[in-house]
PDB file of N, CA and C in Angstrom:
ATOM      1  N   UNK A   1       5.657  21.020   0.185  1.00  0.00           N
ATOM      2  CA  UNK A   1       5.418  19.913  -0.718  1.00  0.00           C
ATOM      3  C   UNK A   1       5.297  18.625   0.082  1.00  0.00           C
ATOM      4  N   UNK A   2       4.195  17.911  -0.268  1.00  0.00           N
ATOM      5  CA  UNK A   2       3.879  16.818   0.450  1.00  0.00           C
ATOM      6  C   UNK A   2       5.506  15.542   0.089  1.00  0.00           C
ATOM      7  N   UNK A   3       5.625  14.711   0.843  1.00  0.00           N
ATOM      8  CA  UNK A   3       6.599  13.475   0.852  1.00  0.00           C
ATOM      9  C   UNK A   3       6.287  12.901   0.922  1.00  0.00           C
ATOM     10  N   UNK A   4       6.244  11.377   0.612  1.00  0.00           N
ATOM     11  CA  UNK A   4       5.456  10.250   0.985  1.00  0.00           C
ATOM     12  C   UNK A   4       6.863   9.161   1.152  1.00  0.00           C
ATOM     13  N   UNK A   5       6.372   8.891   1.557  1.00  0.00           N
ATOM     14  CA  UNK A   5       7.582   7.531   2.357  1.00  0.00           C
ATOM     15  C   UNK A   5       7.015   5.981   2.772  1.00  0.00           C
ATOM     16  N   UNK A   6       7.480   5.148   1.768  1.00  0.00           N
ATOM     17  CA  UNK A   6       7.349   3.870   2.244  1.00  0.00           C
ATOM     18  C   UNK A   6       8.360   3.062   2.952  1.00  0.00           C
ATOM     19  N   UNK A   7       7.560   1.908   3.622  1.00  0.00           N
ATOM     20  CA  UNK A   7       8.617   1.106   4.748  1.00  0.00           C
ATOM     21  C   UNK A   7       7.834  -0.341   4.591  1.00  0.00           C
ATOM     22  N   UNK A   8       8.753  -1.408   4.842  1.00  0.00           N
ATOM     23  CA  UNK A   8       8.054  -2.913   5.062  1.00  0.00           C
ATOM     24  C   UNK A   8       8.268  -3.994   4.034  1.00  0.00           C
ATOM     25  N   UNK A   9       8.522  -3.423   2.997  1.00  0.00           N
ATOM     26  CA  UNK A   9       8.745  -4.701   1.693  1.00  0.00           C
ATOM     27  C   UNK A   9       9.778  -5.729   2.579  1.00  0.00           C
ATOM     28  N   UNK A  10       9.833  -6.711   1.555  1.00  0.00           N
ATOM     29  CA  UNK A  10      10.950  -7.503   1.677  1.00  0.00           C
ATOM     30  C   UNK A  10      10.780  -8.816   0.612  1.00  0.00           C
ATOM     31  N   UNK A  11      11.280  -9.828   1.233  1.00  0.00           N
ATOM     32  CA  UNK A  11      10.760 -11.704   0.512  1.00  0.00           C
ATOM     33  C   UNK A  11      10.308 -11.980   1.717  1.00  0.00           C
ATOM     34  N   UNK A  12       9.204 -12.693   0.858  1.00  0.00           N
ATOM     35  CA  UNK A  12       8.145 -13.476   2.023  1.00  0.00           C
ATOM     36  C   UNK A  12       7.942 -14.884   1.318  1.00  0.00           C
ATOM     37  N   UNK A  13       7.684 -15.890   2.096  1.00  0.00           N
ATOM     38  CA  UNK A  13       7.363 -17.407   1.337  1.00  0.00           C
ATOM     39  C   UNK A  13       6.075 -17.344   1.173  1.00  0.00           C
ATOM     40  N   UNK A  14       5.304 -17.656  -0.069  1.00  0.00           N
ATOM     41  CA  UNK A  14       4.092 -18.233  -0.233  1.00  0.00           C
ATOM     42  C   UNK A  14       3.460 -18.569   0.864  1.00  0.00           C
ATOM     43  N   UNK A  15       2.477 -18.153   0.997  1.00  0.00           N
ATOM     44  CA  UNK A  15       1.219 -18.104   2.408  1.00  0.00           C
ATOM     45  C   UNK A  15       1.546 -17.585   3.604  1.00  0.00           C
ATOM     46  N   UNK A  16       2.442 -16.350   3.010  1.00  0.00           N
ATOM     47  CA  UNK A  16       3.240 -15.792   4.494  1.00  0.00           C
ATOM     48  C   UNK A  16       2.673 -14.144   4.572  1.00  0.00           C
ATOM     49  N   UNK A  17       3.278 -13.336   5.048  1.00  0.00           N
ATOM     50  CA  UNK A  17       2.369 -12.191   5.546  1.00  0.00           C
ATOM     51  C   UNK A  17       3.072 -10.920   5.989  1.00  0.00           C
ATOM     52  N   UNK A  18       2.628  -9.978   5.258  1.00  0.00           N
ATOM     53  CA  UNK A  18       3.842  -8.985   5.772  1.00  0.00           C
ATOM     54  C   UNK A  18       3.083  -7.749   5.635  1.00  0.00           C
ATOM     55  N   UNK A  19       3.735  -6.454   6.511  1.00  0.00           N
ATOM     56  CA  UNK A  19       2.996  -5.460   6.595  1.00  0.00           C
ATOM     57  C   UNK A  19       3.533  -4.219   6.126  1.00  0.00           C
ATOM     58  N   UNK A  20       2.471  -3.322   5.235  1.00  0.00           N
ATOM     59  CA  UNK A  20       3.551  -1.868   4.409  1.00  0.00           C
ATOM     60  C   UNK A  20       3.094  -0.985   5.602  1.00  0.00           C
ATOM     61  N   UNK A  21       3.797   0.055   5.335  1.00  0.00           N
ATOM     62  CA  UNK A  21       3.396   1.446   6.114  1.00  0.00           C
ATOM     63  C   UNK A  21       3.850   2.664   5.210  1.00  0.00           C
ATOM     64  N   UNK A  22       3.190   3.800   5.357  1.00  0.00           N
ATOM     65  CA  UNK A  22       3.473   4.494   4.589  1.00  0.00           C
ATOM     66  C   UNK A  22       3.356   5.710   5.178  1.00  0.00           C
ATOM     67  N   UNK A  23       3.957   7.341   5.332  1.00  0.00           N
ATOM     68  CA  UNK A  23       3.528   8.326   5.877  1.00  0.00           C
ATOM     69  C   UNK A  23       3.632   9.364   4.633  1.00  0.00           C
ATOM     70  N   UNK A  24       2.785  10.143   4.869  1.00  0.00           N
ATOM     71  CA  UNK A  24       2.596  11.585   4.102  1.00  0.00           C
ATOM     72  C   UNK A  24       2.737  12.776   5.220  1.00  0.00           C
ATOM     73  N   UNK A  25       3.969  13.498   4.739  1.00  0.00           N
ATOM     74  CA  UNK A  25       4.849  14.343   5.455  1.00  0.00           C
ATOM     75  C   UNK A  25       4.642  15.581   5.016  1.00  0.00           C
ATOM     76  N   UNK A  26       4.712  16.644   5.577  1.00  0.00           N
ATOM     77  CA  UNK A  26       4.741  18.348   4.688  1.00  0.00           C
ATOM     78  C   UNK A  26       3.468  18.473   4.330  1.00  0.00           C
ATOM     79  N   UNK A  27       2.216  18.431   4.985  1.00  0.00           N
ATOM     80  CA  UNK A  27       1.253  18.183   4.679  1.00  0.00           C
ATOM     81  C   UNK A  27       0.327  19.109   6.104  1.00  0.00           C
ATOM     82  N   UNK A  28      -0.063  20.423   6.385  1.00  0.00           N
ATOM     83  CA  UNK A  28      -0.948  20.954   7.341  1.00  0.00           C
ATOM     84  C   UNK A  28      -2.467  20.183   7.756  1.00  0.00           C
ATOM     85  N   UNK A  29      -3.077  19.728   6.190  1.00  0.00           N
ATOM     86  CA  UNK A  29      -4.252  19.041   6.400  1.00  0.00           C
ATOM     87  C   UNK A  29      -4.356  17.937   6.505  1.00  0.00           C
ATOM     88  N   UNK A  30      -5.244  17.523   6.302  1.00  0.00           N
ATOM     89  CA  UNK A  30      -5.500  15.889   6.831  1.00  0.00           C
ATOM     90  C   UNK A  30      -5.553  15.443   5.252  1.00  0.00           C
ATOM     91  N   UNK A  31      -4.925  14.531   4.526  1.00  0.00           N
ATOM     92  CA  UNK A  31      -4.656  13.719   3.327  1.00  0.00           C
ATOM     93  C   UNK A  31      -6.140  13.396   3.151  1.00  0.00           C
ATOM     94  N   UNK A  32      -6.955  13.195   2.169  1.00  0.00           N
ATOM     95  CA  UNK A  32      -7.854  12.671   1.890  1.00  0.00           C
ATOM     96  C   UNK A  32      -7.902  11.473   1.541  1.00  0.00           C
ATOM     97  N   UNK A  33      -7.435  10.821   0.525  1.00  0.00           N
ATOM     98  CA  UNK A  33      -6.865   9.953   0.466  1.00  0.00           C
ATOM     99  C   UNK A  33      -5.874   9.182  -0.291  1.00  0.00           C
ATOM    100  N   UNK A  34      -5.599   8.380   1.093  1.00  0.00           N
ATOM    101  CA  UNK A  34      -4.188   7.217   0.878  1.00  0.00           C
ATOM    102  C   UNK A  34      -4.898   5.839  -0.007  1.00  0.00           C
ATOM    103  N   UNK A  35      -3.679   5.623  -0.718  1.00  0.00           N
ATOM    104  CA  UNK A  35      -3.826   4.380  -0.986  1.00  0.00           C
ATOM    105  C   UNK A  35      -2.811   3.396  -1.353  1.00  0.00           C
ATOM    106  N   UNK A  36      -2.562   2.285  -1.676  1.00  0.00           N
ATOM    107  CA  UNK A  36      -1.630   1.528  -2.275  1.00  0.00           C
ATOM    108  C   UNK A  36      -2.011   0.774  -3.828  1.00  0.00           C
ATOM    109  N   UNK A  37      -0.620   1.077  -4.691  1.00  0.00           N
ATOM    110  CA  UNK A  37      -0.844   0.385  -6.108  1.00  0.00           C
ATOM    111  C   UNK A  37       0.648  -0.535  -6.130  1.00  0.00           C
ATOM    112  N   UNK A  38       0.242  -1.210  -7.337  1.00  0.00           N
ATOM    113  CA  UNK A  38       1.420  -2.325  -7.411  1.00  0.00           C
ATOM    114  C   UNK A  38       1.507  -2.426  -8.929  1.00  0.00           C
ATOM    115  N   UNK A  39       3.269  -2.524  -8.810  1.00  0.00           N
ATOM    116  CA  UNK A  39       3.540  -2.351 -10.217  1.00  0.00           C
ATOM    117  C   UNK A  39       4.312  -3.797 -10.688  1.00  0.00           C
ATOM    118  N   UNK A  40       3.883  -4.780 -11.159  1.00  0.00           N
ATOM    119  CA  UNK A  40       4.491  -5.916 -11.549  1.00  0.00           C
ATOM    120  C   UNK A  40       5.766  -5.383 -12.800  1.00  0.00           C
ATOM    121  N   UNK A  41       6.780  -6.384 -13.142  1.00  0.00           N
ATOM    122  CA  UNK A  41       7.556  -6.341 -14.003  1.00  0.00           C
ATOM    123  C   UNK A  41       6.758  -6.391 -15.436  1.00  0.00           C
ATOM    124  N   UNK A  42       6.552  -4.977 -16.389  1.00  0.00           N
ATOM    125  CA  UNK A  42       5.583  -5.052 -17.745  1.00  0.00           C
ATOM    126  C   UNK A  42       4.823  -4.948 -17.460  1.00  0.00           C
ATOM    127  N   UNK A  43       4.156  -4.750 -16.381  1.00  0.00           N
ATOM    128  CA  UNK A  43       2.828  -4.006 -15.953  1.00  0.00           C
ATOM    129  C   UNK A  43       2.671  -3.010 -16.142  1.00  0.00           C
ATOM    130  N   UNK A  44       1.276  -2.654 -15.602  1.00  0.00           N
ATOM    131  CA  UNK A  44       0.862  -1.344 -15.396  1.00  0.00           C
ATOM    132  C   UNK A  44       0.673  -1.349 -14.127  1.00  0.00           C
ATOM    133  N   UNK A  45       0.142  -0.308 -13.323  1.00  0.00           N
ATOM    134  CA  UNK A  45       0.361   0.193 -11.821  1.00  0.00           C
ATOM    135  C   UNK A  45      -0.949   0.222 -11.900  1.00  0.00           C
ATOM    136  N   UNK A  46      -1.234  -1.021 -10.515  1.00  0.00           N
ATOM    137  CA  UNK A  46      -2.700  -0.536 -10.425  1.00  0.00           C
ATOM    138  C   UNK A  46      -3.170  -0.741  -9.025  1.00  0.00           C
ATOM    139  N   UNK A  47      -4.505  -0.174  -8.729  1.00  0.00           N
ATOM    140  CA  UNK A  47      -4.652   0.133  -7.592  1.00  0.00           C
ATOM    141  C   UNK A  47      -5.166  -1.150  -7.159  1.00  0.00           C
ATOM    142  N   UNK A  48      -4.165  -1.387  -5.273  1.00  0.00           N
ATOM    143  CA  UNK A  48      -4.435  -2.470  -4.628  1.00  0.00           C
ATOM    144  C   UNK A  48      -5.514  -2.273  -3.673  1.00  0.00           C
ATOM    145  N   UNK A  49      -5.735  -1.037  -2.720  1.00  0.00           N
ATOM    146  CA  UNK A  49      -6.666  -0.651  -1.634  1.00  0.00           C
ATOM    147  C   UNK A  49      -6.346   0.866  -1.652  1.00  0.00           C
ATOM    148  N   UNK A  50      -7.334   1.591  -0.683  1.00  0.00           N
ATOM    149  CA  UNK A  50      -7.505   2.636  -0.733  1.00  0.00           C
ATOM    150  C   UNK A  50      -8.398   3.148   0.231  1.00  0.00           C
ATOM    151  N   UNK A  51      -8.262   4.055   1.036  1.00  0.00           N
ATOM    152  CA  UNK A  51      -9.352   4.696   2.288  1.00  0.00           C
ATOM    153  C   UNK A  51      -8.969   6.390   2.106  1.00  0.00           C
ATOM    154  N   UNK A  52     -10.161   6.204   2.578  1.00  0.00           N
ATOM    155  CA  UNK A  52     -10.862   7.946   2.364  1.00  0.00           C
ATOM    156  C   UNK A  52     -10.595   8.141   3.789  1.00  0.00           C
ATOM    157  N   UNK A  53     -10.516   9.537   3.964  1.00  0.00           N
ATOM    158  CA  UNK A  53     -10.194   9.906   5.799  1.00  0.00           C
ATOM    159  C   UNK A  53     -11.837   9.802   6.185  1.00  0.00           C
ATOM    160  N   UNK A  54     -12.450   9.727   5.638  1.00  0.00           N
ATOM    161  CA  UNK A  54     -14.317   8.990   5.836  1.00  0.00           C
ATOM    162  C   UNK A  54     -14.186   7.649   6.441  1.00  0.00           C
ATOM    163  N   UNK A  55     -12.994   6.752   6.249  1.00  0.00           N
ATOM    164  CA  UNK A  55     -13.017   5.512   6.591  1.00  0.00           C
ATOM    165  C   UNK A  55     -13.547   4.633   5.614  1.00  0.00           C
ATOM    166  N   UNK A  56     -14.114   4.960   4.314  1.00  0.00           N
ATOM    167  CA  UNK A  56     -14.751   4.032   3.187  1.00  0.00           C
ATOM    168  C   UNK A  56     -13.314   3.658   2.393  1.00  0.00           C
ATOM    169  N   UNK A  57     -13.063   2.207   2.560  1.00  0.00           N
ATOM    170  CA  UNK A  57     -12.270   1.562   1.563  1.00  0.00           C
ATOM    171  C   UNK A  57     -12.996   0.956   0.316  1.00  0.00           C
ATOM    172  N   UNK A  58     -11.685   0.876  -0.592  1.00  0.00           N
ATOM    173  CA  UNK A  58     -12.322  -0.195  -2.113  1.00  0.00           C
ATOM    174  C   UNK A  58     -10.988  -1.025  -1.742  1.00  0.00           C
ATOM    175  N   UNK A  59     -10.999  -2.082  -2.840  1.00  0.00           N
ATOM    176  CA  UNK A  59      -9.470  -3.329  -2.716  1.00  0.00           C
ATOM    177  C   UNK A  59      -9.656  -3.420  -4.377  1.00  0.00           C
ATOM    178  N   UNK A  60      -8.860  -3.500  -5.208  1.00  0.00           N
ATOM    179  CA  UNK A  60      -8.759  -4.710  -5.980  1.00  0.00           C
ATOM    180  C   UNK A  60      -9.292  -6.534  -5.999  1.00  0.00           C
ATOM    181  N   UNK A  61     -10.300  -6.797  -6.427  1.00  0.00           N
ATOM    182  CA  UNK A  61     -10.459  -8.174  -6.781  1.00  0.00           C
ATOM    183  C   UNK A  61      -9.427  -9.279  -6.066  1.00  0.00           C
ATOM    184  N   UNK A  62      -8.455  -8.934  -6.869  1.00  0.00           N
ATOM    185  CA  UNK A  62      -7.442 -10.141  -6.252  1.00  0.00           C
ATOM    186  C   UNK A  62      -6.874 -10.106  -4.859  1.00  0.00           C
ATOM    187  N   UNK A  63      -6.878  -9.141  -4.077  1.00  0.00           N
ATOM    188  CA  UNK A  63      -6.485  -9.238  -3.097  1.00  0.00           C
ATOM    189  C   UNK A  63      -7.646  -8.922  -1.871  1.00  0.00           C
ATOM    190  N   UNK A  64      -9.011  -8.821  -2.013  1.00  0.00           N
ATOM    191  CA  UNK A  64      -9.994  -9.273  -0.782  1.00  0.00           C
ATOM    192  C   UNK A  64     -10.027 -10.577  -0.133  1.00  0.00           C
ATOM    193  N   UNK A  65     -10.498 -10.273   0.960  1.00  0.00           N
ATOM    194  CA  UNK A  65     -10.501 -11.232   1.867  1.00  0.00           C
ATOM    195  C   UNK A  65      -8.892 -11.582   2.493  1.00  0.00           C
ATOM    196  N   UNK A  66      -7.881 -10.746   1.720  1.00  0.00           N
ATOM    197  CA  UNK A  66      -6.562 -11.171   2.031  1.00  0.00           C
ATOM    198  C   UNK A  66      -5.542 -10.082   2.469  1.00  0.00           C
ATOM    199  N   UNK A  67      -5.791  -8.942   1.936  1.00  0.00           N
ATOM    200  CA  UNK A  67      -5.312  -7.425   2.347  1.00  0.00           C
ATOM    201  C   UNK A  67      -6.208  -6.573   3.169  1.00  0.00           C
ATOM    202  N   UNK A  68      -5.559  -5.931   4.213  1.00  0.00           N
ATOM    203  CA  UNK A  68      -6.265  -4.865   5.153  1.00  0.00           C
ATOM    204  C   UNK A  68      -5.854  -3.757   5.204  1.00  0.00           C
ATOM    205  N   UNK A  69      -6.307  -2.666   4.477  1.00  0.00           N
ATOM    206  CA  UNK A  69      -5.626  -1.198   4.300  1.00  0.00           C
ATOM    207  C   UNK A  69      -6.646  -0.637   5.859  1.00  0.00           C
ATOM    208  N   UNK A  70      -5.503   0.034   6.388  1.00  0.00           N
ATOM    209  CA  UNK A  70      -6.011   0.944   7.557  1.00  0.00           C
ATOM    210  C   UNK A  70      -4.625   2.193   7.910  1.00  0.00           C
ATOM    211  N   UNK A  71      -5.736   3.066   8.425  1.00  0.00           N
ATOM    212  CA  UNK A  71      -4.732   4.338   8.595  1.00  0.00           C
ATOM    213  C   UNK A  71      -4.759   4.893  10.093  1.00  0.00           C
ATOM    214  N   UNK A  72      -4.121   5.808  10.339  1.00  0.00           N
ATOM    215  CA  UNK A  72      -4.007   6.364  11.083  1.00  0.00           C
ATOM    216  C   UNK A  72      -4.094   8.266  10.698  1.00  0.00           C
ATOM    217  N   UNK A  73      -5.357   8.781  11.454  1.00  0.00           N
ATOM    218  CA  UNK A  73      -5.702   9.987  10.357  1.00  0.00           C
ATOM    219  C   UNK A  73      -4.630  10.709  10.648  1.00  0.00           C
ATOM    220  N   UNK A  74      -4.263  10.877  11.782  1.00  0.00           N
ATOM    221  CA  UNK A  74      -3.935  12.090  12.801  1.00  0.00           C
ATOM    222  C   UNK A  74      -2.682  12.043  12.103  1.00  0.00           C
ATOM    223  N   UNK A  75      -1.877  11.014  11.786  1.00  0.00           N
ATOM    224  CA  UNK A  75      -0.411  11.288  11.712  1.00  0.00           C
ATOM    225  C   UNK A  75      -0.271  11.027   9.877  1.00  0.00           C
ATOM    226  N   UNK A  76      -1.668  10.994   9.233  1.00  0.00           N
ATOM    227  CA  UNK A  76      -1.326  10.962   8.127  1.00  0.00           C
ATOM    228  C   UNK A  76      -0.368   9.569   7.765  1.00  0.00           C
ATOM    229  N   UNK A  77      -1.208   8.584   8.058  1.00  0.00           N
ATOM    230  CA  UNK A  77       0.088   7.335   8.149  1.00  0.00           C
ATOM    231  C   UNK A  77      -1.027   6.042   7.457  1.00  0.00           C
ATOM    232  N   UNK A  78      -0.546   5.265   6.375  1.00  0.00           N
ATOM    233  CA  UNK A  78      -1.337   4.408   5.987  1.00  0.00           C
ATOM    234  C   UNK A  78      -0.777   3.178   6.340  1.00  0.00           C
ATOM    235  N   UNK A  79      -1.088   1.575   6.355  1.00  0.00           N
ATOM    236  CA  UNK A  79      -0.613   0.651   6.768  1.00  0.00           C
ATOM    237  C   UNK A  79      -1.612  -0.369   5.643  1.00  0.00           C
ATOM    238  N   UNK A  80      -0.765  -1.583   4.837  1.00  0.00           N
ATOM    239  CA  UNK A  80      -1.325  -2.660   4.608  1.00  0.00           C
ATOM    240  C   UNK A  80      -0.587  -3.365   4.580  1.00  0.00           C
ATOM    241  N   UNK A  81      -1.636  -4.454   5.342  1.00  0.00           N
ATOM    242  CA  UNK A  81      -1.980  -5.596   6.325  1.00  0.00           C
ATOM    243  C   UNK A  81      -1.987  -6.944   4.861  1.00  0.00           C
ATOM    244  N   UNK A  82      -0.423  -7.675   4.614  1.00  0.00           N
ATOM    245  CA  UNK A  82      -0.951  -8.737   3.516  1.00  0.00           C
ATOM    246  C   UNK A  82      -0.330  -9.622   3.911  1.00  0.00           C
ATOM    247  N   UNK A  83      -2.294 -10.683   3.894  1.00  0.00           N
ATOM    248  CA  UNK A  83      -2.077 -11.963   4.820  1.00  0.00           C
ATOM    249  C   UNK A  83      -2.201 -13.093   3.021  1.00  0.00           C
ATOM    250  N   UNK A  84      -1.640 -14.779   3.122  1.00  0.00           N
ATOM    251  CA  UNK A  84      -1.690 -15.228   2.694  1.00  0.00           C
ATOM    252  C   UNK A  84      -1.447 -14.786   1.299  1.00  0.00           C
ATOM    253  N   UNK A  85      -0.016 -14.768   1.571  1.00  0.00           N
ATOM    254  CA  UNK A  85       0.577 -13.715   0.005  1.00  0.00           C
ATOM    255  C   UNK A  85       0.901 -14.845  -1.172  1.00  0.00           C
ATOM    256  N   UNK A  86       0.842 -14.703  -1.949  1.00  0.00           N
ATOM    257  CA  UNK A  86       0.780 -15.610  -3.403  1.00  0.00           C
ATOM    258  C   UNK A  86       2.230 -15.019  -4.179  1.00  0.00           C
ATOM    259  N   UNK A  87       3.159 -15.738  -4.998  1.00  0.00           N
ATOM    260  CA  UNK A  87       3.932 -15.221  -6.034  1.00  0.00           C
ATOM    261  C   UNK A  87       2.964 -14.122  -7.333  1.00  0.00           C
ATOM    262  N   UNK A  88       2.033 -14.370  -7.050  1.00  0.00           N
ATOM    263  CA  UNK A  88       1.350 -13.374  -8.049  1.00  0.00           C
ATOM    264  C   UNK A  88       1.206 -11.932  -7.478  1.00  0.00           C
ATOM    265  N   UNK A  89       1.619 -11.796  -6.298  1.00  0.00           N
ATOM    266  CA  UNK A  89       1.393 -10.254  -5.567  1.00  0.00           C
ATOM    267  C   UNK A  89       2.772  -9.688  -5.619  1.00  0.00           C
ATOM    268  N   UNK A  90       3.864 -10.107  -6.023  1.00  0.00           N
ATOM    269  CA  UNK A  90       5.074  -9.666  -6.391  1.00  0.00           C
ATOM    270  C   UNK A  90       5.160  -8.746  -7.113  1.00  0.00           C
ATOM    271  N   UNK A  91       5.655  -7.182  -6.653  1.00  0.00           N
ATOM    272  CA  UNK A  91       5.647  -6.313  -7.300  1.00  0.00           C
ATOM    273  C   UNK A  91       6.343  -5.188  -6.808  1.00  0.00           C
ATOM    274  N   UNK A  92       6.489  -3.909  -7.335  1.00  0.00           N
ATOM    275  CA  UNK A  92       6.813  -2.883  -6.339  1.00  0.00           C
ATOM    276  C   UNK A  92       5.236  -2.070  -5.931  1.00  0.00           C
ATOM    277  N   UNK A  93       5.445  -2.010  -4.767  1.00  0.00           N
ATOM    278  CA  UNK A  93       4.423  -1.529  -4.039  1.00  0.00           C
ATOM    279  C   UNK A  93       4.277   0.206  -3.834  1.00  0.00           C
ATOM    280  N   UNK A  94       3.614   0.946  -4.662  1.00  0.00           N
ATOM    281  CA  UNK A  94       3.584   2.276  -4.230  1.00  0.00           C
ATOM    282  C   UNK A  94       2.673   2.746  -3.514  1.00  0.00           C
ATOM    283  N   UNK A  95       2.813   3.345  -2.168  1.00  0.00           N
ATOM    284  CA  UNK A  95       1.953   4.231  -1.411  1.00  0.00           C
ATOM    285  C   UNK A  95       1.609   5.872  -2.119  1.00  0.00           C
ATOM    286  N   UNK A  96       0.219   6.230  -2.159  1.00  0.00           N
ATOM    287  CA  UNK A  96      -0.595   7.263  -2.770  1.00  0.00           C
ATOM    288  C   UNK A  96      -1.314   8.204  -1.886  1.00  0.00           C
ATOM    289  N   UNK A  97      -0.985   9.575  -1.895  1.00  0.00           N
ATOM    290  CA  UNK A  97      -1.302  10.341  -1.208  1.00  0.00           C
ATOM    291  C   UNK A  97      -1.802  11.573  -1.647  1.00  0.00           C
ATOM    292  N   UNK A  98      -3.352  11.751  -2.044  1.00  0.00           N
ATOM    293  CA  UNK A  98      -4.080  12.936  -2.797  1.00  0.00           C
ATOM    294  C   UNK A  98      -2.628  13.563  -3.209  1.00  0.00           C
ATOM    295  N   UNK A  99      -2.859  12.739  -5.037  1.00  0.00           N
ATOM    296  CA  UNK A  99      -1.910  12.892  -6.045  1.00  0.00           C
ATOM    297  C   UNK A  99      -0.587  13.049  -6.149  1.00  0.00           C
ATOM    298  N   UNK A 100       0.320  12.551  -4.404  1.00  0.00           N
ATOM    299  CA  UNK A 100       1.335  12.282  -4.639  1.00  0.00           C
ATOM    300  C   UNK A 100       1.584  10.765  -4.585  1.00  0.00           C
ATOM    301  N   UNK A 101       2.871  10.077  -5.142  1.00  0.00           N
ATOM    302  CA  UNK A 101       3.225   9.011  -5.118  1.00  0.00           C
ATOM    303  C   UNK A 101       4.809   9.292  -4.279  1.00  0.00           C
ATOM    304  N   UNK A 102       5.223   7.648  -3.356  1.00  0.00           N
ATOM    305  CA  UNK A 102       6.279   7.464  -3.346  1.00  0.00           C
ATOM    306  C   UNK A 102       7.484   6.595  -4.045  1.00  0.00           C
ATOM    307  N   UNK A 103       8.290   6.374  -3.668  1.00  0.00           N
ATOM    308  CA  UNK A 103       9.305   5.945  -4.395  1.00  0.00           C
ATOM    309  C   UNK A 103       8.948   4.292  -4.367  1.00  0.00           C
ATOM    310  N   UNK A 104       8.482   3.952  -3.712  1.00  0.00           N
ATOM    311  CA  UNK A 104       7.823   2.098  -3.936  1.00  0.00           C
ATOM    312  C   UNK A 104       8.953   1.054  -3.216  1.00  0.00           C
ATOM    313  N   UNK A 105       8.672   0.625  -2.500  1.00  0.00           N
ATOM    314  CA  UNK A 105       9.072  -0.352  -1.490  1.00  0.00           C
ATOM    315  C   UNK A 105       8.548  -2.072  -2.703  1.00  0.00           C
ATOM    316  N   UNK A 106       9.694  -2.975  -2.547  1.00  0.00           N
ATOM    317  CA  UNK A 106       9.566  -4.094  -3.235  1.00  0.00           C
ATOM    318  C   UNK A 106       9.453  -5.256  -2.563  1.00  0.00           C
ATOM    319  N   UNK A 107       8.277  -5.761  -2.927  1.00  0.00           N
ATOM    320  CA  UNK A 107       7.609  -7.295  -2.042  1.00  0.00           C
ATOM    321  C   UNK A 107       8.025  -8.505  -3.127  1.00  0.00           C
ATOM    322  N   UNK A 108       8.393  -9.132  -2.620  1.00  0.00           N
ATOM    323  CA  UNK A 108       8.790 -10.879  -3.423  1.00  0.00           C
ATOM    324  C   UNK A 108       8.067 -11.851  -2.453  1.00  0.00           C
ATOM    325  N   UNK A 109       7.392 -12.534  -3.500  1.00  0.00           N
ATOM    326  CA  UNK A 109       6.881 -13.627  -2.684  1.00  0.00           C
ATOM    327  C   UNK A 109       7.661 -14.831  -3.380  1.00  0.00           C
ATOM    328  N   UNK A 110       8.223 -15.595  -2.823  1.00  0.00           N
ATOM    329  CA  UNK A 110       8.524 -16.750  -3.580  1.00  0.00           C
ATOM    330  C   UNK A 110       9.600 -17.832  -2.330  1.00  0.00           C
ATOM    331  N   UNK A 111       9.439 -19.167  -2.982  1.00  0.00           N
ATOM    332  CA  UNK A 111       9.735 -20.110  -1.616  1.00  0.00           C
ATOM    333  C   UNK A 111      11.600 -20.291  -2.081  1.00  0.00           C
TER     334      UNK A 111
END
């Protein structure tokens, strides 16, 4: 059974920058694909970025030009890269791994 494991949340100040990582464990093949979603307080969970082991990403709207999803195939390991973070990106952050989820690492932005 695949595992997925997140690492990196924390509090960050407005226009500050911090990086997730994520691995998919118990896994022989190569993950197709990883991605990251975010679940605000009364939200719904929705998808922030995402890469195919093709290397083709999508982002969410609100966070281009400002988030960098990149992986590492070999070890099955995803990483996003969030620069110039806003109180509106506050959420729990779940890493996604061809249809598994992890337990969600929590980002606060606020001064």
């Amino acid at each position: 059974q695949v595992q997925v494991m997140e690492s990196g949340g924390g509090l960050v100040q407005p226009g500050g920058s911090l990086t997730l990582s994520c691995t998919a464990s118990g896994s022989k093949d190569t993950v197709l694909l990883m991605a990251w979603y975010r679940q605000a307080p009364g939200e719904q969970r929705t998808l922030v970025a995402a890469q195919r082991s093709t290397g083709s990403t999508n982002y969410a709207d609100s966070v281009k030009g400002r988030f960098t999803i990149s992986r590492d195939i070999a070890k099955n390991t995803v990483f996003l890269q969030m620069n110039n973070l806003k109180p509106e990106d506050t959420a729990i952050y779940y890493c996604y791994a061809d249809a598994y989820f992890g337990q969600g690492t929590q980002v606060t932005v606020s001064s």
